[in-house]
Each structure stands twice: as structure tokens, then as C-alpha cells.
Protein backbone atom coordinates (compact mmCIF):
# COMPACT_ATOMS: atom_id res chain seq x y z
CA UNK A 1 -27.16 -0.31 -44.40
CA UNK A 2 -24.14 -1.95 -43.70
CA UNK A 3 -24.56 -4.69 -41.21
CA UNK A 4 -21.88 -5.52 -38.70
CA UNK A 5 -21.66 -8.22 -35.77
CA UNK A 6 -22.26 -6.18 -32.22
CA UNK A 7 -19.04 -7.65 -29.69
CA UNK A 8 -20.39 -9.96 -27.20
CA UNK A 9 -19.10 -7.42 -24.23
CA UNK A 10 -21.51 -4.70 -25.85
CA UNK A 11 -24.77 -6.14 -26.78
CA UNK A 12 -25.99 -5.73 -22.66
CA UNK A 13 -25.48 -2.63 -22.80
CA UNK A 14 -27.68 -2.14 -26.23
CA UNK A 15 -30.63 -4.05 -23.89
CA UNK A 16 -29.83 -1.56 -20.87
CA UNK A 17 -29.95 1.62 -23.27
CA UNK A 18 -33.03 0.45 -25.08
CA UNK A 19 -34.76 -0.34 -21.60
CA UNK A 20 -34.07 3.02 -20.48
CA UNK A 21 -35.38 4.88 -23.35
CA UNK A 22 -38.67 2.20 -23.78
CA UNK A 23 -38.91 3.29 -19.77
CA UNK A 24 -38.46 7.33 -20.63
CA UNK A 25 -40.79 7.41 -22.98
CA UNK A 26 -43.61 6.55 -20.42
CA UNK A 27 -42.03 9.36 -18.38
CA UNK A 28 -40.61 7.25 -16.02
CA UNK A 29 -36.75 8.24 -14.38
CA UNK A 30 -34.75 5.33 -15.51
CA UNK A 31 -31.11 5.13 -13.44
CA UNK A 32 -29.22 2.34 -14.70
CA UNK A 33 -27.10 0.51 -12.04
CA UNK A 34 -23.10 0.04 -11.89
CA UNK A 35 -22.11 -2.95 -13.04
CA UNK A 36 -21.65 -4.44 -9.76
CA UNK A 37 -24.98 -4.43 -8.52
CA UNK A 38 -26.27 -8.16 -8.06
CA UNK A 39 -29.80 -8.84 -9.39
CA UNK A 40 -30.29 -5.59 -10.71
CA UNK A 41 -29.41 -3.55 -13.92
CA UNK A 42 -31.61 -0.35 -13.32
CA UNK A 43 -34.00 1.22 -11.03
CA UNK A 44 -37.03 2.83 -12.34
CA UNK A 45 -38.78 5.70 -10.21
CA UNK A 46 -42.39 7.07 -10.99
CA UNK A 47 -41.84 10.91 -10.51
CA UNK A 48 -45.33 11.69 -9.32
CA UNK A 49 -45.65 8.74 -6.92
CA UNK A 50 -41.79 7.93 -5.75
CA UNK A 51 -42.06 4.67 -5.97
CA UNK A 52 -39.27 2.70 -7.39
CA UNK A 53 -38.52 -0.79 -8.88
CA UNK A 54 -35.55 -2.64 -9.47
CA UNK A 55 -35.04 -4.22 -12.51
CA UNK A 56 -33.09 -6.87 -14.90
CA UNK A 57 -32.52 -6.69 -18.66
CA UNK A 58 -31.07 -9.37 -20.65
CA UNK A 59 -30.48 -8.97 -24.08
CA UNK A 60 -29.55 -11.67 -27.34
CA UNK A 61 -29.16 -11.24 -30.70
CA UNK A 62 -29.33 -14.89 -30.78
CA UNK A 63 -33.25 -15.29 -29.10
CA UNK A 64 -31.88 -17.24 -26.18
CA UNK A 65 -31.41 -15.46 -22.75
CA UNK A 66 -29.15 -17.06 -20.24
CA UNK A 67 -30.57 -15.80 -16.84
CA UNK A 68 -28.36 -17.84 -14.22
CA UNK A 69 -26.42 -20.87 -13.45
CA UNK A 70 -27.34 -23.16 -10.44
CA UNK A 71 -26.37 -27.15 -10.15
CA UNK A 72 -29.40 -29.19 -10.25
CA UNK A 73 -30.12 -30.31 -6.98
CA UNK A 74 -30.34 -26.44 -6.21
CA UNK A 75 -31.91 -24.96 -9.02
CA UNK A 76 -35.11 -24.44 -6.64
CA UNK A 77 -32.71 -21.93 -3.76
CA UNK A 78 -30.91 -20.37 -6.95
CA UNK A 79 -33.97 -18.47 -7.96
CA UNK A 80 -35.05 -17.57 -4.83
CA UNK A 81 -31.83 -15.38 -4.54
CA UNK A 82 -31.35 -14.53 -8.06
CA UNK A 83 -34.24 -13.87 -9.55
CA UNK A 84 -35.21 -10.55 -7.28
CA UNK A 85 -37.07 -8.29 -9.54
CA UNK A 86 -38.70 -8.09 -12.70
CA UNK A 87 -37.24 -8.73 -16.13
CA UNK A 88 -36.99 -7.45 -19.63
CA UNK A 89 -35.70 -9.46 -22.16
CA UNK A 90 -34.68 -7.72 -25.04
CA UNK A 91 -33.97 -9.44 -28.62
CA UNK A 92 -31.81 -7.21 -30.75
CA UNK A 93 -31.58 -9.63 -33.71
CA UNK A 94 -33.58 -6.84 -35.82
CA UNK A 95 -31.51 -4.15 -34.26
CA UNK A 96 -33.57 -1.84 -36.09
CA UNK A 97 -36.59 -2.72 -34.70
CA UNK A 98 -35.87 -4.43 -31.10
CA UNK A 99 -38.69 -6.37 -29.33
CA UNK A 100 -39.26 -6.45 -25.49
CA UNK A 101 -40.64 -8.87 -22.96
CA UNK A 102 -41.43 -8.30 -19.55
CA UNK A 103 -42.24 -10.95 -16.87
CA UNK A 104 -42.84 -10.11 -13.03
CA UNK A 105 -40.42 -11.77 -10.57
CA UNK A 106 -43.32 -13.82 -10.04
CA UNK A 107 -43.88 -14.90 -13.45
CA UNK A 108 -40.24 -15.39 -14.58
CA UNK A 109 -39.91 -17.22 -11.06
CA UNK A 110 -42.47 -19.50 -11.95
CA UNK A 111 -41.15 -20.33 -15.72
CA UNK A 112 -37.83 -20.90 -15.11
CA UNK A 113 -38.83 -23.52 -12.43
CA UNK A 114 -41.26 -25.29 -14.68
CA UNK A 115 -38.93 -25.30 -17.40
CA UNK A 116 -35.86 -26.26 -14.94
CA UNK A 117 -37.58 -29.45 -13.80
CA UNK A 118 -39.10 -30.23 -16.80
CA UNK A 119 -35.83 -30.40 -18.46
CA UNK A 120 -34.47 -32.34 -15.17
CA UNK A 121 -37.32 -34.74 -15.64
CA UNK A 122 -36.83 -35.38 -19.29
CA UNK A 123 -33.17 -35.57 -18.84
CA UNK A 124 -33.42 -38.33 -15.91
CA UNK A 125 -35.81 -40.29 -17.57
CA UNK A 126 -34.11 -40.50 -20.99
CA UNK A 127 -30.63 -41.57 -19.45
CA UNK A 128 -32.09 -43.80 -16.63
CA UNK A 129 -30.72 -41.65 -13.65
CA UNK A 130 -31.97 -39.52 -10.21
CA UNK A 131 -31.32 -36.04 -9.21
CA UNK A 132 -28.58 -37.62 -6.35
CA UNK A 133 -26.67 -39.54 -9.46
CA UNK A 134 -26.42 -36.12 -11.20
CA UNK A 135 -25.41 -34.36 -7.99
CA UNK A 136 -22.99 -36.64 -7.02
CA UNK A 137 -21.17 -36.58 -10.12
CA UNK A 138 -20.97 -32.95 -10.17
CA UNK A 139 -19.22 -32.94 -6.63
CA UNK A 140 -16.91 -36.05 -7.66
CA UNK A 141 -16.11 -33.70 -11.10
CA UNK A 142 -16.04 -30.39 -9.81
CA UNK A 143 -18.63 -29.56 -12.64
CA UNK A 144 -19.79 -26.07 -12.69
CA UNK A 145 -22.69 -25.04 -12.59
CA UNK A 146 -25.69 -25.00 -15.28
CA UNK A 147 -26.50 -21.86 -17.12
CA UNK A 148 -30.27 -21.83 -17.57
CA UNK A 149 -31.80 -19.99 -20.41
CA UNK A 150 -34.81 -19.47 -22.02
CA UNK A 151 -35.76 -19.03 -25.43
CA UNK A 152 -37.64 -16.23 -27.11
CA UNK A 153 -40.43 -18.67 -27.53
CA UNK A 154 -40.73 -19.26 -23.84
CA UNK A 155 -40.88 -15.35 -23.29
CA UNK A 156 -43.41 -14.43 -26.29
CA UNK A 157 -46.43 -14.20 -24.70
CA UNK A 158 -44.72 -11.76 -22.83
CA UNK A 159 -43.79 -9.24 -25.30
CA UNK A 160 -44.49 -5.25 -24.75
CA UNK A 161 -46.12 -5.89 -21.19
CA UNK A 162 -44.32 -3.20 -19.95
CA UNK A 163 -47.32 -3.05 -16.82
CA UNK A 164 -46.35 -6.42 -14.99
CA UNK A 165 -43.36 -3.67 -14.35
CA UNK A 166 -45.15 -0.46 -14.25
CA UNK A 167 -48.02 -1.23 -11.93
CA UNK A 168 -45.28 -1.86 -8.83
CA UNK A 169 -44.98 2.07 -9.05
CA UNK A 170 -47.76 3.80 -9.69
């Protein structure tokens, strides 16, 4: 099998696919989203009890997911608006054999602000700084924002729990 590198623009779309036919085959409707819709790549409806979920997929071929940006000093009000609904993180790396993990809003909620501040923490500490010094340097700069990410090691505990997703429907 020939192996060729998958463009950058197309590899979300791989995730979205491959969510939708993981989804399908536990005869759930999957609808996937334009690609304007904040927060949200597809909803996911339960045919027998119409109920529906919203949901995120990010996919890597690299095993590192960028989920959002945020400065520092509001990292914490970032993922209250971003992070909406539940995740799947696909890594395509095997494309022949993809591998899926799915975290609640609650639980991706909680990781990425454990991992945020213990990065902020570490990061302070090691070059002698606060949270304000950082801050006000970013205003002085301009600086955009961060883009937070987590690795596939972060996620694995995670992988094929398709009902932290599935239970909000039936």
C-alpha cells in the first residue's frame, strides 16, 4: 500500500467521517454540522428515544489534539464557553486502523484545566514569574493567544468509551 501524507485542510474531515460511521454502527443518526457551527462538529440523535447530543471531533495524525486557544489569565472562562459538549479525539496515524477517545464535557473540562494550570504553575515557577507578569506582557505585545492541546497520552484512558457520549441519549 502506497502511503501518502493526508493535507492538513483534510485530515478533520477523516475524524468527522470516521465519527459518523463509529456512531452508525450503534444505529445512531449521525448529522454532521456546517462548518460554521461553534463548539460543535455533529449532532447525534437516538432514533427510538429522540434525544440528541452535540458533539466535537478532533483528529491528528500527529497524537496531539489542539482543542482551543485562550491567554492565560483566562484559560479558566475559555472553557466554560468552548468546551460545550462531548469530545472524540480521533488519531489517524494508523489510518488503517484509527483509534477513538471519548471524554464527557465534564471530563475533558476537568483535564484541560488541570493540565492548563499545571503547565502555568511549572512555567511560573521555572522562570521566576506570576500569572499578572505573563498577562501583562501579552497586552504590552499584542501576543495571541495560547493553543492548548493534549496529547494522546493524556486522552488514553479514554479510548473506545463511546458511553460517556451515548448515555446523554438513551
Amino acid at each position: 500500500m502506497t502511503t501518502t501524507k493526508i493535507d492538513k485542510g483534510i485530515i478533520g474531515n477523516i475524524g468527522l467521517f470516521l465519527t459518523c460511521v463509529e456512531l452508525s454502527k450503534m444505529n445512531l443518526i449521525t448529522l454532521p454540522t456546517i462548518r460554521n457551527t461553534k463548539g460543535l462538529d455533529l449532532f447525534v440523535l437516538h432514533p427510538k428515544t429522540n434525544k440528541s447530543v452535540g458533539v466535537q471531533v478532533k483528529c491528528s495524525d500527529q497524537k496531539e489534539y489542539p482543542v482551543f486557544s485562550s491567554f492565560w489569565y483566562n484559560y479558566e472562562e475559555s472553557i466554560r464557553r468552548k468546551i460545550i459538549s462531548p469530545f472524540v479525539f480521533v488519531d489517524i496515524s494508523t489510518l488503517e486502523k484509527p483509534a477513538y477517545f471519548i471524554l464527557s464535557k465534564d471530563e475533558i473540562t476537568v483535564m484541560l484545566q488541570t493540565v492548563i494550570k499545571d503547565y502555568i504553575d511549572l512555567y511560573t515557577k521555572k522562570k521566576n514569574v506570576t500569572v499578572d507578569d505573563i498577562h501583562n506582557k501579552e497586552k504590552s505585545k499584542n501576543k495571541n493567544a495560547d493553543l492548548w492541546a493534549l496529547k494522546r497520552g493524556q486522552i488514553e484512558k479514554y479510548c473506545d468509551k463511546w458511553a460517556s457520549m451515548t448515555d446523554l441519549i438513551e
